[in-house]
N, C-alpha and C. Protein backbone atom coordinates (compact mmCIF):
# COMPACT_ATOMS: atom_id res chain seq x y z
N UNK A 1 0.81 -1.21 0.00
CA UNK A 1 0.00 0.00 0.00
C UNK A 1 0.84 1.26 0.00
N UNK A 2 2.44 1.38 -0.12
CA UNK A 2 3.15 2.18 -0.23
C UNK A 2 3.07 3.24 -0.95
N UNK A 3 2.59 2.32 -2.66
CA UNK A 3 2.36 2.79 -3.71
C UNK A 3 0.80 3.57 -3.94
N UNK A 4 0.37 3.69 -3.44
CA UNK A 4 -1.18 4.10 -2.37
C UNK A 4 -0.87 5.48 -1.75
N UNK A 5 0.39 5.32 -1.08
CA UNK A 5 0.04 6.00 -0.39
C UNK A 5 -0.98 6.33 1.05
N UNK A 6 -1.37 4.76 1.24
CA UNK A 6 -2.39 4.25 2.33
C UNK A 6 -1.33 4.27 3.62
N UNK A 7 -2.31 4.33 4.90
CA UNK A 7 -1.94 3.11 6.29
C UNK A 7 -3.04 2.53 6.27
N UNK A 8 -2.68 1.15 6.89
CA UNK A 8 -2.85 0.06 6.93
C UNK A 8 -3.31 -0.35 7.98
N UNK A 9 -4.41 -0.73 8.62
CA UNK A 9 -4.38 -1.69 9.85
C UNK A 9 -5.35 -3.00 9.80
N UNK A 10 -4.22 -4.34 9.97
CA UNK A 10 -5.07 -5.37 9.71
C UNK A 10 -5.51 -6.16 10.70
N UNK A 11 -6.79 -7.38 10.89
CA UNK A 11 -7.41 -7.79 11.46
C UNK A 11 -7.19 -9.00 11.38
N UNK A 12 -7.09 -9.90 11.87
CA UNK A 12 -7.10 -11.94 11.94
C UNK A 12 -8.33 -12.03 11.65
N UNK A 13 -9.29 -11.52 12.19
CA UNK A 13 -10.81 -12.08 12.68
C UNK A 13 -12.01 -11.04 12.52
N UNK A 14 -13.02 -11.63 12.19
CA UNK A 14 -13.93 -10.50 12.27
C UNK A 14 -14.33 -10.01 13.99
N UNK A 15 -13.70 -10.93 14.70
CA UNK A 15 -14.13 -10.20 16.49
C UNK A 15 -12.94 -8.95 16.64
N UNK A 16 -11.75 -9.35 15.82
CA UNK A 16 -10.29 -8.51 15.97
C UNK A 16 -11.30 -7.20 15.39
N UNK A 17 -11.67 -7.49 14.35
CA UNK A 17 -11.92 -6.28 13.68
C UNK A 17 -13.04 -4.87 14.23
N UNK A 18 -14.16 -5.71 15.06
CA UNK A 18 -14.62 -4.78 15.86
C UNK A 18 -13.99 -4.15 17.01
N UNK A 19 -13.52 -5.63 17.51
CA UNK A 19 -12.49 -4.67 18.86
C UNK A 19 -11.54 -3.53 18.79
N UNK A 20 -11.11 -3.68 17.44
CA UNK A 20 -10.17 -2.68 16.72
C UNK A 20 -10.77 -1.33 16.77
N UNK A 21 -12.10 -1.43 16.12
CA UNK A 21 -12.47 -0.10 16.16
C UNK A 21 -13.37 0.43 17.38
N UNK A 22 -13.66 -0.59 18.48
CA UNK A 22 -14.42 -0.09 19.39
C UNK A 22 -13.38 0.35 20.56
N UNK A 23 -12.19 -0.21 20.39
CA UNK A 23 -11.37 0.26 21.62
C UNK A 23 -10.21 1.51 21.20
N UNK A 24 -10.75 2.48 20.57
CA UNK A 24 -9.66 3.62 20.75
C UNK A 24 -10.31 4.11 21.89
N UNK A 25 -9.49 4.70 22.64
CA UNK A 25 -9.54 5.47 23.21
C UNK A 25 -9.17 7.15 23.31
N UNK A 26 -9.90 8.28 23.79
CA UNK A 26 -9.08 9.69 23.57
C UNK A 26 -8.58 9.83 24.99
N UNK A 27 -8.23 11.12 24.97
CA UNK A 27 -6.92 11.64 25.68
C UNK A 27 -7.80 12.04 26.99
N UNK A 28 -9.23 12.21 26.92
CA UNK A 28 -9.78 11.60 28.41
C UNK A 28 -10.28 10.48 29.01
N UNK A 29 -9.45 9.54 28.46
CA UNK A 29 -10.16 8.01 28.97
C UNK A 29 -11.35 7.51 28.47
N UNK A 30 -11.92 8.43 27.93
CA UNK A 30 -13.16 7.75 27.45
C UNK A 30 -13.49 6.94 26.07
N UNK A 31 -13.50 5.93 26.24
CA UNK A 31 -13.95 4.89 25.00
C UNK A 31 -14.62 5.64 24.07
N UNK A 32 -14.50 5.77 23.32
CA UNK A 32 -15.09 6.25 21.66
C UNK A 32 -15.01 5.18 20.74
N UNK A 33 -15.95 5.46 19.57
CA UNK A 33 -15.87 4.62 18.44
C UNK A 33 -14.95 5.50 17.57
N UNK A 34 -13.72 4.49 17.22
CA UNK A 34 -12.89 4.62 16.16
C UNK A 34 -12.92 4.72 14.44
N UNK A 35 -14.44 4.62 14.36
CA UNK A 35 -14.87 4.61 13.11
C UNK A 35 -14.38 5.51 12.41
N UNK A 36 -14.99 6.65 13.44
CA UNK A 36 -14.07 7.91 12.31
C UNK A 36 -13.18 8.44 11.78
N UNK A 37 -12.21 7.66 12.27
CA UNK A 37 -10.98 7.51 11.92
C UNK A 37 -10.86 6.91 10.58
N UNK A 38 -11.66 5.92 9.93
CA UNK A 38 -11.47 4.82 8.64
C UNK A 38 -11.83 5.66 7.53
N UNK A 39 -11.52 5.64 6.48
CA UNK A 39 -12.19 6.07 5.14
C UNK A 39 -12.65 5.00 4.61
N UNK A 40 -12.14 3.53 4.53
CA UNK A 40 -12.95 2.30 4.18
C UNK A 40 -12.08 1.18 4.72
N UNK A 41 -13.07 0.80 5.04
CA UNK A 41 -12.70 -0.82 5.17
C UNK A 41 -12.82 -1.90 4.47
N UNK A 42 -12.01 -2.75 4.36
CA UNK A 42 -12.01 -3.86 3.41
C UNK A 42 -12.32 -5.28 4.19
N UNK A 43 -13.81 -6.25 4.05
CA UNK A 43 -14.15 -7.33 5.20
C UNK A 43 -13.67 -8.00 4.05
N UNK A 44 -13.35 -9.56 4.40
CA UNK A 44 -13.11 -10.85 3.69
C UNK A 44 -14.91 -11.11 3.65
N UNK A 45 -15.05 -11.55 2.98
CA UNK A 45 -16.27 -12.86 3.54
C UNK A 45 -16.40 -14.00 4.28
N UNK A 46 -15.28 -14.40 4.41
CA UNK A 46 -15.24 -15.75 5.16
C UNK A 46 -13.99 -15.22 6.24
N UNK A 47 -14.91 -15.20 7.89
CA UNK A 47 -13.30 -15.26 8.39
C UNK A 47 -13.98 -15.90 10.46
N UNK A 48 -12.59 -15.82 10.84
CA UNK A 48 -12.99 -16.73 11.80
C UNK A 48 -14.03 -15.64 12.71
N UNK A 49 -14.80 -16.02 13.68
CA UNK A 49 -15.49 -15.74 14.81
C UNK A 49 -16.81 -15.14 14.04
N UNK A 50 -16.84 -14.02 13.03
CA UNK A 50 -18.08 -13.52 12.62
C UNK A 50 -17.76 -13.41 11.20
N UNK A 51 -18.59 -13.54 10.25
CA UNK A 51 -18.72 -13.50 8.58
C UNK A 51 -18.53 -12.04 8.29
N UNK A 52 -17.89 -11.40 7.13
CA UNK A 52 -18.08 -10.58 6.74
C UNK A 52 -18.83 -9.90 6.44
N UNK A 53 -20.28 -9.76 6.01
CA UNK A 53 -21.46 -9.79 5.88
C UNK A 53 -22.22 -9.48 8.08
N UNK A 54 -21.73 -10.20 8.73
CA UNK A 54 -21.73 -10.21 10.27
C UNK A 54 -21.14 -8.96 10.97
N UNK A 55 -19.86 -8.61 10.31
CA UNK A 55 -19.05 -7.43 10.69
C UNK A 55 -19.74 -6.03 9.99
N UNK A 56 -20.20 -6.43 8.55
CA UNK A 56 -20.85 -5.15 8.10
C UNK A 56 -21.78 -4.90 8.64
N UNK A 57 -22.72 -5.45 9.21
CA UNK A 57 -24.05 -5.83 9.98
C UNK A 57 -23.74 -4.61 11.28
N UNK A 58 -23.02 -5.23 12.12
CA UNK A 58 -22.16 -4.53 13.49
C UNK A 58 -21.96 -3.28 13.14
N UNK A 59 -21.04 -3.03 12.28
CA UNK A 59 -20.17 -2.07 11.60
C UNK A 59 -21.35 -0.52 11.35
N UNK A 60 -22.28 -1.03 10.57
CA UNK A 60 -23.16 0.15 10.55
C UNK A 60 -24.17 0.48 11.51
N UNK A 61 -24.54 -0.15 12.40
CA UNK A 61 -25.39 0.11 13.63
C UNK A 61 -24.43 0.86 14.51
N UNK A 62 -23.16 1.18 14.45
CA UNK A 62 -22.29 2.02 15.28
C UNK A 62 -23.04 3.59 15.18
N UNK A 63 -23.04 4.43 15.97
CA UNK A 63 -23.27 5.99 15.95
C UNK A 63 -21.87 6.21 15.36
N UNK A 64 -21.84 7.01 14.32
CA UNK A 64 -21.03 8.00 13.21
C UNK A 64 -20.28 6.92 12.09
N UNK A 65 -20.72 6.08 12.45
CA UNK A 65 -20.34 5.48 11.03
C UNK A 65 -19.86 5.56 9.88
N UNK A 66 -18.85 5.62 9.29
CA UNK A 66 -19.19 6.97 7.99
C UNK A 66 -18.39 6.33 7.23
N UNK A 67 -17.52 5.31 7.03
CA UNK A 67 -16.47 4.60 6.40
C UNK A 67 -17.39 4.01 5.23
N UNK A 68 -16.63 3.96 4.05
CA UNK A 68 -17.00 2.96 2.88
C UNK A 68 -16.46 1.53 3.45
N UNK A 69 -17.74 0.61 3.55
CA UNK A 69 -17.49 -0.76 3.25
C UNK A 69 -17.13 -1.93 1.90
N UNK A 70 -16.10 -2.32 2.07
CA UNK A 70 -15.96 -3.00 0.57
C UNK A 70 -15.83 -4.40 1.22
N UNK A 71 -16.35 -5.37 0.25
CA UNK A 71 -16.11 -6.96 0.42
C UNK A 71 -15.43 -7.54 -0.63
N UNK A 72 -14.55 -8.53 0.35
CA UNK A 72 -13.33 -8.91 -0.56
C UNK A 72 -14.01 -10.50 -0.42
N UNK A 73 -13.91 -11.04 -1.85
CA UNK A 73 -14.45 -12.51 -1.38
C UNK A 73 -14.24 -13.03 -3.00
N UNK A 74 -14.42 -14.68 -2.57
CA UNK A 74 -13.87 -15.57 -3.59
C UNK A 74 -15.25 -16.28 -3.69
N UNK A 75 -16.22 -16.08 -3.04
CA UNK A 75 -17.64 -16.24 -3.71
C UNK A 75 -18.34 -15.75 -4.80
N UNK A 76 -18.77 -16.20 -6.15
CA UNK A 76 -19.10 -15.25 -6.46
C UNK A 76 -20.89 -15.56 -6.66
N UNK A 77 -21.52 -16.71 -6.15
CA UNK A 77 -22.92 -16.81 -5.75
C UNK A 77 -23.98 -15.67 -5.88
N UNK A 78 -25.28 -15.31 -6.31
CA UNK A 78 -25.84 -14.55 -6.55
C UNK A 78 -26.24 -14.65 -4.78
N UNK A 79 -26.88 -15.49 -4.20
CA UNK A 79 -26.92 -15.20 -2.70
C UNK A 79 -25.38 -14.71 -1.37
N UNK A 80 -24.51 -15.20 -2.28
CA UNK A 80 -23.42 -14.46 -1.36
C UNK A 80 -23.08 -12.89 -1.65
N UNK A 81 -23.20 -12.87 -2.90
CA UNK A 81 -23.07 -11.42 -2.91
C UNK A 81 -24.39 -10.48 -2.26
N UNK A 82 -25.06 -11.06 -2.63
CA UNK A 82 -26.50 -10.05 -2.08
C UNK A 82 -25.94 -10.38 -0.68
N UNK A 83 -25.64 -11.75 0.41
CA UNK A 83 -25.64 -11.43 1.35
C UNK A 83 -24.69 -9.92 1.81
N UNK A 84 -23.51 -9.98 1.15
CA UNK A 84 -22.92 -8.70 1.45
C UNK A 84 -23.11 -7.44 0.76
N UNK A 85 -23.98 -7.10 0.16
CA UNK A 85 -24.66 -6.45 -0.34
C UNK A 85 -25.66 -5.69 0.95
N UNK A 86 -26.64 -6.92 1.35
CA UNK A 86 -27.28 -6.37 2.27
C UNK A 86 -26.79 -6.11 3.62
N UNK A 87 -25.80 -5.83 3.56
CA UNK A 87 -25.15 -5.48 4.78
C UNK A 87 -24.56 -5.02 5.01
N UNK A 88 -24.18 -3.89 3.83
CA UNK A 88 -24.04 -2.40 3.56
C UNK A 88 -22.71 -2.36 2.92
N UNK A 89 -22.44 -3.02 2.36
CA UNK A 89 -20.88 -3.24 1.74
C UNK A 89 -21.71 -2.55 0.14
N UNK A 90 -20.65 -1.78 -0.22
CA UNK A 90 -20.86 -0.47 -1.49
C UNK A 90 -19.97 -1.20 -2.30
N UNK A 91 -18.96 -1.75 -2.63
CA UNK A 91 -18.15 -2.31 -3.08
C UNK A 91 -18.05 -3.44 -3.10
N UNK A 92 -17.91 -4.57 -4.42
CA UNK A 92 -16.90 -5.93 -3.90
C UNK A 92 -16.07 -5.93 -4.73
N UNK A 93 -14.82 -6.47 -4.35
CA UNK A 93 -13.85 -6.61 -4.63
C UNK A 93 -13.21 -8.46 -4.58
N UNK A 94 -13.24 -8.71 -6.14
CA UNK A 94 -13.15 -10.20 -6.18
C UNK A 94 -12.25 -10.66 -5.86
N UNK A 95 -11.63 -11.89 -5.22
CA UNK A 95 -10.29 -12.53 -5.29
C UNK A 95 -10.30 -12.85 -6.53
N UNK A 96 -9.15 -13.43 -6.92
CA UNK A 96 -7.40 -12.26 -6.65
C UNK A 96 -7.67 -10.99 -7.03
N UNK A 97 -7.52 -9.96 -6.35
CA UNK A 97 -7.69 -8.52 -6.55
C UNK A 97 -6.57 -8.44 -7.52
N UNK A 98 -6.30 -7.30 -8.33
CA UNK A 98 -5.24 -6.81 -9.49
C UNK A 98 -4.88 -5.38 -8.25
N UNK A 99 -3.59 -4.97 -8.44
CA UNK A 99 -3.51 -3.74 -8.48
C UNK A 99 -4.22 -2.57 -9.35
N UNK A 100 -4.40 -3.12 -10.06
CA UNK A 100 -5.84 -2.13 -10.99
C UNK A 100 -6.77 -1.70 -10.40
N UNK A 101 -7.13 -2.52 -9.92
CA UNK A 101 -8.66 -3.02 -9.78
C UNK A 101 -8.48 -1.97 -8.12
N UNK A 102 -7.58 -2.92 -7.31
CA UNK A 102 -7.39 -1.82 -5.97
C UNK A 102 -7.44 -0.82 -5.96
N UNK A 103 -6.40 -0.29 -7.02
CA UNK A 103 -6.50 1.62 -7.30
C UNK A 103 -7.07 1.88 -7.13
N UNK A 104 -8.46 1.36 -8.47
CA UNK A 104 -9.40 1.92 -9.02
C UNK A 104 -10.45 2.21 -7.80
N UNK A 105 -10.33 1.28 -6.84
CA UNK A 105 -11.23 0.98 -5.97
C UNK A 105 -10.91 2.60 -5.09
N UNK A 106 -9.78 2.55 -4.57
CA UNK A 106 -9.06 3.20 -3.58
C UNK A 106 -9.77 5.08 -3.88
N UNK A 107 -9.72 4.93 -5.34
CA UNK A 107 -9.80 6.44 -5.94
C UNK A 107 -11.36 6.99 -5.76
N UNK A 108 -12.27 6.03 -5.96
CA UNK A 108 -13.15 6.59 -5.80
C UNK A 108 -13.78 6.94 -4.51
């Protein structure tokens, strides 16, 4: 993501991935949602503890929400995609992604 120009922060799990954003904390102790911090996030579809589609679910019931969701997945099922579809993912992004394709993604 050098070539991006991105940072990066990655997740094992879809439980990693909420905890990630539910535990920043600010400079008075108080727990905040880290959301606002993301410009987008990228879920797998398949991952351990909660589905991708499970995390987008979570992900937008947060107060300030505001990140683009994209789904990365090697399904390409008319019910798997709608599942992540309906669960607020704006984007999918097929395995094997291209660097093209990422850019392209990244830019808009």
């Amino acid at each position: 993501c050098k070539r991006l120009s991105l940072e990066v922060e990655l997740a094992t799990d879809g439980k990693e991935t909420l905890e990630m954003i539910d535990s920043f904390t600010d400079r008075h102790r108080t727990s905040v949602c880290k959301c606002q911090n993301y410009k987008f996030i990228i879920v797998d579809y398949e991952m351990p503890e909660f589905t991708g589609p499970e995390v987008c679910q979570r992900l937008q019931k947060k107060e300030n929400f505001n990140a683009v969701l994209a789904g990365y997945t090697a399904y390409t099922s008319p019910e798997e995609l709608n599942s992540f579809r309906e669960s607020g993912v704006e984007i999918i992004l097929e395995k094997p992604v291209t660097f093209p394709a990422f850019a392209q993604f990244i830019e808009k």
